[in-house]
Protein backbone atom coordinates (compact mmCIF):
# COMPACT_ATOMS: atom_id res chain seq x y z
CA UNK A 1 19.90 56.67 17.03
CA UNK A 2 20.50 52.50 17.01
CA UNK A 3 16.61 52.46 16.21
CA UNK A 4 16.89 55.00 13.36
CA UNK A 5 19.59 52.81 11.58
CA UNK A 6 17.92 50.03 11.84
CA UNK A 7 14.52 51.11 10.32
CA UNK A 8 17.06 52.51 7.89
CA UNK A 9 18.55 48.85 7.13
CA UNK A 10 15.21 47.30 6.90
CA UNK A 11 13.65 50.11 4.43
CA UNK A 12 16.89 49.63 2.58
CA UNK A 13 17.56 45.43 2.57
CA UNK A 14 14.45 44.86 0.04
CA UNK A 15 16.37 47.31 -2.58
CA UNK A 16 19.63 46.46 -2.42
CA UNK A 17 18.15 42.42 -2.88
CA UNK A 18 16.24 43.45 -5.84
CA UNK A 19 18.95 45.18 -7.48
CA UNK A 20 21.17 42.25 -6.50
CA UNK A 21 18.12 40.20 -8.66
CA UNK A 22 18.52 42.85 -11.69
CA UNK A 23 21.89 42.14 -11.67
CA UNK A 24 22.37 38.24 -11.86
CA UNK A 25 19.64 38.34 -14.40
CA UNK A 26 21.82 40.71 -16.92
CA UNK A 27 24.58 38.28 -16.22
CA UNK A 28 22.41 35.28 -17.01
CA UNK A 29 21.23 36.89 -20.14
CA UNK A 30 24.87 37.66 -21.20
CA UNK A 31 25.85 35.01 -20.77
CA UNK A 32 23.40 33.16 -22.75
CA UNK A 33 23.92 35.68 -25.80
CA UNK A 34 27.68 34.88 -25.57
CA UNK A 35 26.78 30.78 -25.93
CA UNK A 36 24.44 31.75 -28.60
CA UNK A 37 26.82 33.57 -30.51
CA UNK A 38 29.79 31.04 -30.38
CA UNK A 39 27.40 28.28 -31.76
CA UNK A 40 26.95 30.87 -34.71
CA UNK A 41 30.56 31.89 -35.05
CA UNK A 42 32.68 29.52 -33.39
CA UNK A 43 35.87 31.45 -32.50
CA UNK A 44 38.67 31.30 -34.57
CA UNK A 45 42.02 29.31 -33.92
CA UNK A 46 45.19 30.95 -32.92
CA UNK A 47 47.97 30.91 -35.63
CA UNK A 48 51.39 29.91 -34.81
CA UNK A 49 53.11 33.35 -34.08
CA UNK A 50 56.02 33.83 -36.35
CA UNK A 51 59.41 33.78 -34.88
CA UNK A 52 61.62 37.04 -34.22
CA UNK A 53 63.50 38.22 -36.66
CA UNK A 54 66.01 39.07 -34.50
CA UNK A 55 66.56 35.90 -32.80
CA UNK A 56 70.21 35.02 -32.33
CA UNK A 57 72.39 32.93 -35.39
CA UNK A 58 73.93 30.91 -32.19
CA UNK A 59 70.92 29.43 -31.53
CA UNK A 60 70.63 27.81 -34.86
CA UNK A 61 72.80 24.94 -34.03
CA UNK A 62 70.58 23.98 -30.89
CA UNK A 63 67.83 22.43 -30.14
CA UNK A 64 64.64 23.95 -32.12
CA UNK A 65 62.33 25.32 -30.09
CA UNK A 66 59.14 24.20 -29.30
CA UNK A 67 55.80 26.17 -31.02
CA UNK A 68 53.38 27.69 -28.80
CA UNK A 69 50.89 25.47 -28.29
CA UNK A 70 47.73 25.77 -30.07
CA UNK A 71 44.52 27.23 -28.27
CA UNK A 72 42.56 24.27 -26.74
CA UNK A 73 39.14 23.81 -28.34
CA UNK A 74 36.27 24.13 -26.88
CA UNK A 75 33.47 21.11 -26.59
CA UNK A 76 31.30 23.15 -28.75
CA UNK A 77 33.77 24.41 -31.22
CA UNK A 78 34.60 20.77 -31.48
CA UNK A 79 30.71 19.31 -31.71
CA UNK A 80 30.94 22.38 -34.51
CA UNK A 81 33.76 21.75 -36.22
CA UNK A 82 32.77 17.75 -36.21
CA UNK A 83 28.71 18.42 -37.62
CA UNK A 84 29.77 21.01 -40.22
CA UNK A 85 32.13 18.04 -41.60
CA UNK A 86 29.54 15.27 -41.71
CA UNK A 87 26.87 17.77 -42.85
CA UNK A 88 25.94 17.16 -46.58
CA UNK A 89 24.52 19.47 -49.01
CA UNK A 90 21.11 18.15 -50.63
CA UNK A 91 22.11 17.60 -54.06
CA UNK A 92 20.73 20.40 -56.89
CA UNK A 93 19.17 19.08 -59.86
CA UNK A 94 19.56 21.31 -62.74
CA UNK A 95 17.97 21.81 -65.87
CA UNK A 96 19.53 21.72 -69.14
CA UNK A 97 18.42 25.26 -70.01
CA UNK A 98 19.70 26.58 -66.26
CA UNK A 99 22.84 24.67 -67.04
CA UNK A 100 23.16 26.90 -69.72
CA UNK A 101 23.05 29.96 -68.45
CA UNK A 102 26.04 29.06 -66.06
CA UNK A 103 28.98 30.90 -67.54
CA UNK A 104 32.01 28.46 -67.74
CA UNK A 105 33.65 29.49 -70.91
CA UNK A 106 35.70 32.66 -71.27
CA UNK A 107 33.77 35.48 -72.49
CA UNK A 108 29.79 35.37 -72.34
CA UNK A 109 27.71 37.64 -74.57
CA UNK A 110 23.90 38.16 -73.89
CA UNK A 111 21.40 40.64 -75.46
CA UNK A 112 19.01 39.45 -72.92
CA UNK A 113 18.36 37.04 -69.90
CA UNK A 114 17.47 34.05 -72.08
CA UNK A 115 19.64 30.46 -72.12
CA UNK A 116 22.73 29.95 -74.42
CA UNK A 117 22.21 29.92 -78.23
CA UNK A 118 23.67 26.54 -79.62
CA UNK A 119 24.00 28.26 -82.48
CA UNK A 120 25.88 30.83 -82.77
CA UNK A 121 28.34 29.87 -79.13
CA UNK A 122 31.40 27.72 -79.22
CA UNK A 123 33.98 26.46 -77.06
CA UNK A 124 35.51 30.22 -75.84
CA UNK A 125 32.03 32.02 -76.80
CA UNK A 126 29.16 31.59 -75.28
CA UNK A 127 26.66 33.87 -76.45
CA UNK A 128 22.58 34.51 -75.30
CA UNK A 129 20.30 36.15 -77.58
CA UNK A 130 16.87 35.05 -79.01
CA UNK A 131 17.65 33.47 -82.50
CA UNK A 132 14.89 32.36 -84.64
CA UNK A 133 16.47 29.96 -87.19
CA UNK A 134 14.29 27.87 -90.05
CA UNK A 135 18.07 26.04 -90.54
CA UNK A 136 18.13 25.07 -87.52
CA UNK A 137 14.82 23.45 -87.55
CA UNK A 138 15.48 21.89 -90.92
CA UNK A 139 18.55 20.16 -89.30
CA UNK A 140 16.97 19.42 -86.52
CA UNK A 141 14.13 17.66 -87.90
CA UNK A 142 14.83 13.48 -88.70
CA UNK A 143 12.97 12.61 -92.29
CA UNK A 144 12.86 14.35 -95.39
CA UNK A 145 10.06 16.90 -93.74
CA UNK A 146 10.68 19.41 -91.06
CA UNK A 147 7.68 21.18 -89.28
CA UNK A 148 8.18 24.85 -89.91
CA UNK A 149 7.44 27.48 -87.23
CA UNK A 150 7.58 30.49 -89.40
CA UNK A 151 4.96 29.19 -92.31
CA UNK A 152 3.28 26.90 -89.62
CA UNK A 153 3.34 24.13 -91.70
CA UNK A 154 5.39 20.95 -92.82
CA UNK A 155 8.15 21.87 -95.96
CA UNK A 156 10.37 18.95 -97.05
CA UNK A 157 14.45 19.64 -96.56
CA UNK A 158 15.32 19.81 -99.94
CA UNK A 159 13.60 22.19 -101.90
CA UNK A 160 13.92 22.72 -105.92
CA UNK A 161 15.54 25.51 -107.96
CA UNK A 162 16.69 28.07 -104.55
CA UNK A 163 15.97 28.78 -101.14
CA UNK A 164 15.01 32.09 -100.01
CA UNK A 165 16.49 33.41 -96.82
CA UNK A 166 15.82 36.38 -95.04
CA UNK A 167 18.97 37.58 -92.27
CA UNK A 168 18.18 40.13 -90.03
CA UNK A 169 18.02 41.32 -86.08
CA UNK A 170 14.77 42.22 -84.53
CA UNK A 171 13.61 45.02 -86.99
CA UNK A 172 11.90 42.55 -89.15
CA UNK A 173 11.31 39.48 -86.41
CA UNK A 174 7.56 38.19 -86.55
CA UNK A 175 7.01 39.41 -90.06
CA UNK A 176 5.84 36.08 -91.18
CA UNK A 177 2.60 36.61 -88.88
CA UNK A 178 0.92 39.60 -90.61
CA UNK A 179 -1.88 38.91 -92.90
CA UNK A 180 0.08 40.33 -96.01
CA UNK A 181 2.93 38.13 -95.78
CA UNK A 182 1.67 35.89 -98.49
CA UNK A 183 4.82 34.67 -100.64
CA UNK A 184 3.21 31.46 -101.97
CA UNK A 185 6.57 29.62 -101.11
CA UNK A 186 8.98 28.95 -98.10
CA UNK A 187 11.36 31.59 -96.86
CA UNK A 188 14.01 30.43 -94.33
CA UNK A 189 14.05 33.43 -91.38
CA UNK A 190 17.25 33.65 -88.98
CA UNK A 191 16.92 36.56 -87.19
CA UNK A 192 18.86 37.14 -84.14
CA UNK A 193 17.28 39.65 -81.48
CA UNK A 194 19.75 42.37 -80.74
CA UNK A 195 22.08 41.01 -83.05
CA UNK A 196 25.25 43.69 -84.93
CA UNK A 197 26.18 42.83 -88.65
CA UNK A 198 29.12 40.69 -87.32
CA UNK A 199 26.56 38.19 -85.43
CA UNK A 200 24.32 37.26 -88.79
CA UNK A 201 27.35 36.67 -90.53
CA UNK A 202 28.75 34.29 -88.17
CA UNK A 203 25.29 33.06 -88.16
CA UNK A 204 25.29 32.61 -91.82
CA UNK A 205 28.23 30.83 -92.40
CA UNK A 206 27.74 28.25 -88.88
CA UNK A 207 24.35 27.40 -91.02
CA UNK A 208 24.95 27.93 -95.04
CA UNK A 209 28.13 27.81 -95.37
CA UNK A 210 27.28 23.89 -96.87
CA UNK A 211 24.04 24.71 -98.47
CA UNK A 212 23.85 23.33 -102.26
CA UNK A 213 21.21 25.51 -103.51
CA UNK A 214 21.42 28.97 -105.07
CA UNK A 215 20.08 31.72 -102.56
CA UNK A 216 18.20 34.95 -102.50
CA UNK A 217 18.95 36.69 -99.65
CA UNK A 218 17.21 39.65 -98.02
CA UNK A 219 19.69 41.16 -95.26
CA UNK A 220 17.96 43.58 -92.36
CA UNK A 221 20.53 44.02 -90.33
CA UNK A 222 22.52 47.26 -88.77
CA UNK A 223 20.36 48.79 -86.49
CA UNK A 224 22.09 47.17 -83.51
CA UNK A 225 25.50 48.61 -84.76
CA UNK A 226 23.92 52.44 -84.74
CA UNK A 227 24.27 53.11 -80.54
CA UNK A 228 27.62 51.56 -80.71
CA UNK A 229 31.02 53.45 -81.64
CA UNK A 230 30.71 52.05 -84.73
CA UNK A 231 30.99 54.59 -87.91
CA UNK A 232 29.24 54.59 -90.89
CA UNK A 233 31.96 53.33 -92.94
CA UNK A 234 32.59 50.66 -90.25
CA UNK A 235 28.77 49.72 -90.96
CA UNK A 236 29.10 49.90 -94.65
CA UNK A 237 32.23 47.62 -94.67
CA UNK A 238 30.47 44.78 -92.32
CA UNK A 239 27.55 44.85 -94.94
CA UNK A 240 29.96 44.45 -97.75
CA UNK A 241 32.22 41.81 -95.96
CA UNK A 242 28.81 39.69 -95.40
CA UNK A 243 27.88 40.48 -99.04
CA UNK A 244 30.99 39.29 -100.26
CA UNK A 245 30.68 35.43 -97.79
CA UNK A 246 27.43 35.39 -99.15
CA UNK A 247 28.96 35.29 -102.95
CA UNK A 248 31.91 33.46 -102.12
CA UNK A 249 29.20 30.52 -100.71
CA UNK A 250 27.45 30.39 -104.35
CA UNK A 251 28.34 32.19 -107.34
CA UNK A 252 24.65 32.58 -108.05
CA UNK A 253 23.37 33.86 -105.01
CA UNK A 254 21.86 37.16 -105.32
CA UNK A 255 21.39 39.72 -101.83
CA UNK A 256 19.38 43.14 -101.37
CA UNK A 257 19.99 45.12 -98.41
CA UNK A 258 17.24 46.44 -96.55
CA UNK A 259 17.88 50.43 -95.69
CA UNK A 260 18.13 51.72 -92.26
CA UNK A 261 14.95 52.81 -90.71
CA UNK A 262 14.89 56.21 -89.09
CA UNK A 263 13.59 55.26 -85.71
CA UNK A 264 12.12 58.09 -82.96
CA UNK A 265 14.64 56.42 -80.33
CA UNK A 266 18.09 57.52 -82.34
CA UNK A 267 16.79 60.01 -84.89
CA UNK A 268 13.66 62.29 -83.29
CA UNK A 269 14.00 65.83 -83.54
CA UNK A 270 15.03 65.82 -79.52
CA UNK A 271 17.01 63.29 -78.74
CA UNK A 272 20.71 65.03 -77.79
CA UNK A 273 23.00 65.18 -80.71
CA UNK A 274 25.68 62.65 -78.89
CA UNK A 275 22.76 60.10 -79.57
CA UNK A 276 21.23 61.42 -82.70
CA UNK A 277 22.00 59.16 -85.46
CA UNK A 278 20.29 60.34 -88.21
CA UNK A 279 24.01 61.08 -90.57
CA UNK A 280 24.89 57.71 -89.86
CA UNK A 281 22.08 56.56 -91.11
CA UNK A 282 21.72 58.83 -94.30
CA UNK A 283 25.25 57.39 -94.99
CA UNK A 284 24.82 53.97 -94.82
CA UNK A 285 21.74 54.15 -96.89
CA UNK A 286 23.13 55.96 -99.45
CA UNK A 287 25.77 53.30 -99.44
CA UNK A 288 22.50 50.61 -99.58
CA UNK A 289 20.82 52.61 -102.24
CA UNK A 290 23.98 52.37 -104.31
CA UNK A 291 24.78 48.94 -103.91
CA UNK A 292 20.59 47.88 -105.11
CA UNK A 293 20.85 49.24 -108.21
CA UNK A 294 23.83 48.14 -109.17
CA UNK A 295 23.14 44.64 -107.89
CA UNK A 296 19.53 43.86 -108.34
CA UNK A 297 17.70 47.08 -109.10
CA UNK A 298 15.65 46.04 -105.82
CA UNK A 299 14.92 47.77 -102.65
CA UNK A 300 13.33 47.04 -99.44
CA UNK A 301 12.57 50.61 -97.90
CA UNK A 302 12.52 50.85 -94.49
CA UNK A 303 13.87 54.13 -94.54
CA UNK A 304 10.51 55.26 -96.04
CA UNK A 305 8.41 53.52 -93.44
CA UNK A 306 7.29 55.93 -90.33
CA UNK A 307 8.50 58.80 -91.58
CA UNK A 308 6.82 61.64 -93.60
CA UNK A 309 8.37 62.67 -96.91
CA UNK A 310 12.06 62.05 -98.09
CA UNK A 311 13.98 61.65 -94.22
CA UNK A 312 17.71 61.80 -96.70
CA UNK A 313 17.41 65.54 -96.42
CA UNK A 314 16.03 68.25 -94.02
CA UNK A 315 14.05 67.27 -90.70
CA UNK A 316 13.23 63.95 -90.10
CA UNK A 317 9.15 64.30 -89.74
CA UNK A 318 8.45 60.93 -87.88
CA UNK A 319 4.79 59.34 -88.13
CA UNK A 320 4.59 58.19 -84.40
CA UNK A 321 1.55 56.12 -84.81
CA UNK A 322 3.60 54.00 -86.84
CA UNK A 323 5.87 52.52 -83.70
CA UNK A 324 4.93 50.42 -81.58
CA UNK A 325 6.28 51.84 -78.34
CA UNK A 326 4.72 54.18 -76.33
CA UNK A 327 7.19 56.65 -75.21
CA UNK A 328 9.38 58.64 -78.10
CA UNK A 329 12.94 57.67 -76.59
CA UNK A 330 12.01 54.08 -77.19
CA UNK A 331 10.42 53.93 -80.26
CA UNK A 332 12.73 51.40 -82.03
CA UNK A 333 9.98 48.78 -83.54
CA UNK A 334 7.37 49.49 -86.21
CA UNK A 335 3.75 48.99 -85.16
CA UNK A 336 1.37 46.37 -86.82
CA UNK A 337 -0.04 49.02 -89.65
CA UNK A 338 3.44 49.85 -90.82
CA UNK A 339 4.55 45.91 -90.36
CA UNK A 340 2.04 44.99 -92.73
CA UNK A 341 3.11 47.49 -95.11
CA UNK A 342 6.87 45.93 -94.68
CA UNK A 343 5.77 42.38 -94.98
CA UNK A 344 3.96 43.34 -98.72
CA UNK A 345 7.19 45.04 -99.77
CA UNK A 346 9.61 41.83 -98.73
CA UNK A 347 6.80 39.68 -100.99
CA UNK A 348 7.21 41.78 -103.48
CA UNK A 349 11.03 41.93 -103.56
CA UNK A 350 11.01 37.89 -103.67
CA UNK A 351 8.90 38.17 -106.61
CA UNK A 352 11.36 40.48 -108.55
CA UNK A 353 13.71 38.03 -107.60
CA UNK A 354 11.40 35.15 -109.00
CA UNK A 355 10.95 37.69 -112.50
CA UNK A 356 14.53 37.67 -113.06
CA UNK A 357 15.61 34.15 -111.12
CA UNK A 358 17.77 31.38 -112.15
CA UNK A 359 16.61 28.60 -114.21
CA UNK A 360 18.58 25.14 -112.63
């Protein structure tokens, strides 16, 4: 029996040593993740414990008592505490332009991810859009020349007899690059991409509010104002309150307003009638049809342009060819046939400007 137990002891010593093995290692490995996560998140420190409420008022005229003592620190939380203090940050060196897209003003505004226009943003504002500007370039320039972008050529600042401007968001931006855009003459373009009626006329009076020569002024603008809650009449009266700056600035500046187009994206045949926003535009082009031939007797169509027949009345028929993108629920911008038919027509509305213009 003695004999038995001991073969029993020896069969059984190796096992019980190597789970004894097993078993130190887990510790060891423990308690290396513990050290390894205290260097990465030192513990916190113990706050003072805040004193009963019901402590007795006798004791107020004694001794204060002492507060617990604070938990000891560690060596490490100390070596820690003591690196993260003397650690410094490499310094950042910023760009002007990345500078600029750091909101520190009040209320930011951005059509897209582009850097702050210094045009259009002030101290409260700061507002990001693409804004092409042949102003700005003329003031930017130092001589009596300024390199023009749009004509892609050199015009002198101070031109004779009027200056011909054309205001508008991105329905008519790049126009100056198609083959039939031939005026003969400078026009100033300030188009601001994604821009509401409200953000040419700011634009407008930051950069011609001063300007000494008569103007003819071609306004594009509204589009951007369709998707929002903004009503036809609220449309019509932002037109006529940027009509009537435009007067106010020079007696003898003269304005046509471009009509609406009637884009796939807001006025196809399918898009759902909470997004269709083909009576808003029918109103506000009767309203621009109005105003024309009462002011001028000039149009610029671009109701006319992409559509088939008379789009004021019945179905809209929509000539898809004629938009530039590919799917019908974002066809907003006119492809480069129908451009070139819009360029010709703004030449040709300059000219019946010229026909009946001012002689200074």
């Amino acid at each position: 029996m003695a004999e038995d137990e001991g073969r029993i002891r020896a069969h059984a010593a190796p096992a019980d040593e190597e789970r004894i093995r097993e078993y130190e290692e887990r510790l060891q490995l423990e308690s290396l993740k513990r050290k390894v996560s205290m260097m990465k998140f030192p513990a916190r420190e113990n706050k003072k414990p805040k004193l009963a409420f019901s402590k007795s008022l006798s004791s107020l005229g004694s001794a204060p008592p002492r507060p617990p003592a604070l938990a000891a620190h560690t060596p490490l939380q100390l070596k820690l505490k003591s690196s993260a203090k003397a650690t410094k940050l490499p310094e950042i060196k910023l760009s002007q332009a990345s500078k600029s897209r750091i909101a520190d003003k009040p209320w930011k505004f951005a059509t897209k991810n582009v850097d702050e226009c210094g045009i259009c943003s002030d101290a409260l504002f700061s507002l990001c859009h693409p804004h092409v500007s042949s102003a700005a370039e003329r003031r930017r320039a130092e001589g009596a020349t300024f390199p023009c972008s749009t004509c892609r050529t050199t015009h002198p600042k101070q031109e004779q007899g009027k200056r011909r401007v054309l205001l508008g968001s991105s329905t008519l931006h790049n126009l100056w690059k198609e083959a039939t855009f031939a005026p003969g003459h400078h026009v100033d373009f300030d188009c601001i991409i994604g821009g509401r009626v409200h953000d040419v006329h700011a634009a407008f009076l930051e950069q011609y509010l001063e300007e000494p020569l008569p103007m003819d002024v071609v306004l594009a603008c509204g589009v951007d104002n369709l998707p929002t809650a903004d009503t036809a009449g609220d449309i019509v009266f932002s037109l006529q309150s940027f009509i009537k700056s435009i007067k106010e600035q020079n007696r003898d500046n003269r304005v046509v307003v471009a009509s609406l187009p009637f884009a796939p994206k807001y006025c196809d045949v399918g898009v759902p009638p909470s997004r269709n926003m083909v009576a808003k535009v029918r109103q506000v082009n009767t309203w621009v049809d109005g105003y024309n031939r009462a002011a001028t007797g000039l149009e610029l169509a671009l109701a006319r342009v992409g559509v088939e027949g008379d789009p004021a009345e019945g179905e809209v028929r929509h000539v898809y060819s004629d938009w530039r993108e590919p799917s019908i629920d974002r066809k907003l911008h006119l492809a480069a046939g129908a451009r070139a038919q819009v360029a010709a027509s703004l030449v040709e509305v300059f000219r019946g400007l010229d026909r009946e213009g001012i002689i200074c």
